[in-house]
N, C-alpha and C. Protein backbone atom coordinates (compact mmCIF):
# COMPACT_ATOMS: atom_id res chain seq x y z
N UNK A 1 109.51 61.99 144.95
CA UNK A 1 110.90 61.62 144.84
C UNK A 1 111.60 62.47 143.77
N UNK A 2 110.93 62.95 142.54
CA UNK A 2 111.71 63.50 141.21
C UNK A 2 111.67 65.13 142.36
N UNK A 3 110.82 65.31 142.91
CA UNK A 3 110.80 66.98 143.39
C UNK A 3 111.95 66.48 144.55
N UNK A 4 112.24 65.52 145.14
CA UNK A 4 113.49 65.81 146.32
C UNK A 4 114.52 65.89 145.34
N UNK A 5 114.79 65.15 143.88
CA UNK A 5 115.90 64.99 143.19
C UNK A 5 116.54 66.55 142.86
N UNK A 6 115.66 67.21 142.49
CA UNK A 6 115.36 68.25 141.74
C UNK A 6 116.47 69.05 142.75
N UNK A 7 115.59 68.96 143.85
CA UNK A 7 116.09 70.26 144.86
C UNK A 7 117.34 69.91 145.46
N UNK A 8 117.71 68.35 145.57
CA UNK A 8 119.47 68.21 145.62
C UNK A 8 120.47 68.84 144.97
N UNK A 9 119.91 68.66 143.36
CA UNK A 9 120.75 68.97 142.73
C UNK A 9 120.79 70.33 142.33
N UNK A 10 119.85 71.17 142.83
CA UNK A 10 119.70 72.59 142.51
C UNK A 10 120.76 72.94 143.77
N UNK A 11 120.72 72.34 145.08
CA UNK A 11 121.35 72.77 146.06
C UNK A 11 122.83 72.43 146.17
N UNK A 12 122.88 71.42 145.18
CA UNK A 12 124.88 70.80 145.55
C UNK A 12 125.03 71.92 144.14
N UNK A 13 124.52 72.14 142.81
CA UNK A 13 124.78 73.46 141.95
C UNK A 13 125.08 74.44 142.70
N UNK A 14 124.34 74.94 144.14
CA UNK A 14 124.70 76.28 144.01
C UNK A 14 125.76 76.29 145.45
N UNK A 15 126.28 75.22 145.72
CA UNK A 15 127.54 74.71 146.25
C UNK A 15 128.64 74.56 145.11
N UNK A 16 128.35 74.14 144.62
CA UNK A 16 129.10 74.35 144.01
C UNK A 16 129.55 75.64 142.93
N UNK A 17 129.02 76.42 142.78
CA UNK A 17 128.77 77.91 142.39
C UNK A 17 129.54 78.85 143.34
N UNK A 18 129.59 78.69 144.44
CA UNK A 18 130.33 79.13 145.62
C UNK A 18 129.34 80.27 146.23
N UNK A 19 128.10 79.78 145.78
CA UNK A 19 127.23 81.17 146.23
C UNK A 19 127.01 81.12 147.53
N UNK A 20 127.20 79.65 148.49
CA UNK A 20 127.10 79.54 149.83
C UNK A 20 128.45 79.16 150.14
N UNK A 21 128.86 79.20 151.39
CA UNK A 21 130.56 78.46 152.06
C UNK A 21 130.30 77.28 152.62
N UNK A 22 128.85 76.83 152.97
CA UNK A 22 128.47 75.65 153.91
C UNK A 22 127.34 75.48 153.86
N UNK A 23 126.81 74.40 153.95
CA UNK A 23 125.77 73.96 154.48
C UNK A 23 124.92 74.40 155.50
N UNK A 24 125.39 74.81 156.54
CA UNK A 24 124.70 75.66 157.47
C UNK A 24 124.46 76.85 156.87
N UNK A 25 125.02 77.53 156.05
CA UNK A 25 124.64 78.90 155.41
C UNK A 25 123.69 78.48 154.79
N UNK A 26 123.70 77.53 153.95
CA UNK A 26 122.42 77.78 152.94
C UNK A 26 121.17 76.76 153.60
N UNK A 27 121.16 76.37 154.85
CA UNK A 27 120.33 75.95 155.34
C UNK A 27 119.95 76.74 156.07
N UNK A 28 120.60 77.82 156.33
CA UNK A 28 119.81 79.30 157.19
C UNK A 28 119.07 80.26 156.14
N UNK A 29 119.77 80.19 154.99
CA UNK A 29 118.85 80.96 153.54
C UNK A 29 118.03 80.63 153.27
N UNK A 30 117.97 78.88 152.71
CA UNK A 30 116.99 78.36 152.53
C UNK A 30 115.67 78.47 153.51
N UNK A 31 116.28 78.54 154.69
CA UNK A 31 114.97 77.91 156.00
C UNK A 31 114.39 76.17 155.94
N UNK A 32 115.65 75.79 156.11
CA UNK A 32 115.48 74.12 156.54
C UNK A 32 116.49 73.35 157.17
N UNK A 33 116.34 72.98 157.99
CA UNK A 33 117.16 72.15 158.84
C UNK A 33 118.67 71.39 158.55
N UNK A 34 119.63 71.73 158.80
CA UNK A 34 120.94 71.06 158.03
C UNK A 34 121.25 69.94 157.92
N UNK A 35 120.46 68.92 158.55
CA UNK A 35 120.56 67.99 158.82
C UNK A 35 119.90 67.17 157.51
N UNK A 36 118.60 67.78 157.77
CA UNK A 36 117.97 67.26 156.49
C UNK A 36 118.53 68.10 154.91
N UNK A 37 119.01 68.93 155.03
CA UNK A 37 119.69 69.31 153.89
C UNK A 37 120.88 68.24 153.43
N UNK A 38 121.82 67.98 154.40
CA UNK A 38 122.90 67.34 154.21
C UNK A 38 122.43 65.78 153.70
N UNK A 39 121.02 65.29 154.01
CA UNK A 39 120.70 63.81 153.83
C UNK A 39 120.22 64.18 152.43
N UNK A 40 119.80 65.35 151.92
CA UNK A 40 119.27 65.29 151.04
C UNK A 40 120.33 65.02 149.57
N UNK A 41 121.20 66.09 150.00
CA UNK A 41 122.28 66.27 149.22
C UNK A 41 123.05 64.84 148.82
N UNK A 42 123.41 63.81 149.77
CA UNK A 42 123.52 62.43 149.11
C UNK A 42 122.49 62.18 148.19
N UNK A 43 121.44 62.46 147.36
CA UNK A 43 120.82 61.99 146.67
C UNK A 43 121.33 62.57 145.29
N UNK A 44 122.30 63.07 145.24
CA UNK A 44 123.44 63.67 144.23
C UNK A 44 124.03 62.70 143.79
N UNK A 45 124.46 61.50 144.65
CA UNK A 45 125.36 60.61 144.25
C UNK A 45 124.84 59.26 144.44
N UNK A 46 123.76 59.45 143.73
CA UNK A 46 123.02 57.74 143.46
C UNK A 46 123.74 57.65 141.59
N UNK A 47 123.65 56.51 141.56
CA UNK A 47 123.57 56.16 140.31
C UNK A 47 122.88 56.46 138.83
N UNK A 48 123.15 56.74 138.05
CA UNK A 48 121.93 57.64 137.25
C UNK A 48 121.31 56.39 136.61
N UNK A 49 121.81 55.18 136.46
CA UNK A 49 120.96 54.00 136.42
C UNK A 49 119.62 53.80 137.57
N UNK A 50 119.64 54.83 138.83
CA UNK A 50 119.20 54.33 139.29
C UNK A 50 118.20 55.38 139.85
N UNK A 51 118.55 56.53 139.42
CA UNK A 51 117.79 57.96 139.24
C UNK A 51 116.70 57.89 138.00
């Protein structure tokens, strides 16, 4: 769970960085499915009470 946290927030950083335009881009860089990228990325916005 701390290694999925990790890699959310490394991935909404470099969204926010503007180093990708979308989700589908950096799920074609990365090499992983957008789908599961995009579920992952809600794990950005849990609670840090609860992180």
């Amino acid at each position: 769970m701390v290694k999925a946290l990790a890699r959310a927030h490394r991935w909404k950083r470099l969204l926010d960085e503007g180093r990708y335009a979308s989700l589908s881009e950096m799920a074609k860089a990365e090499k992983i499915d957008r789908g599961y990228l995009g579920k992952m990325l809600r794990l950005t916005l849990l609670a840090p009470d609860i992180v």
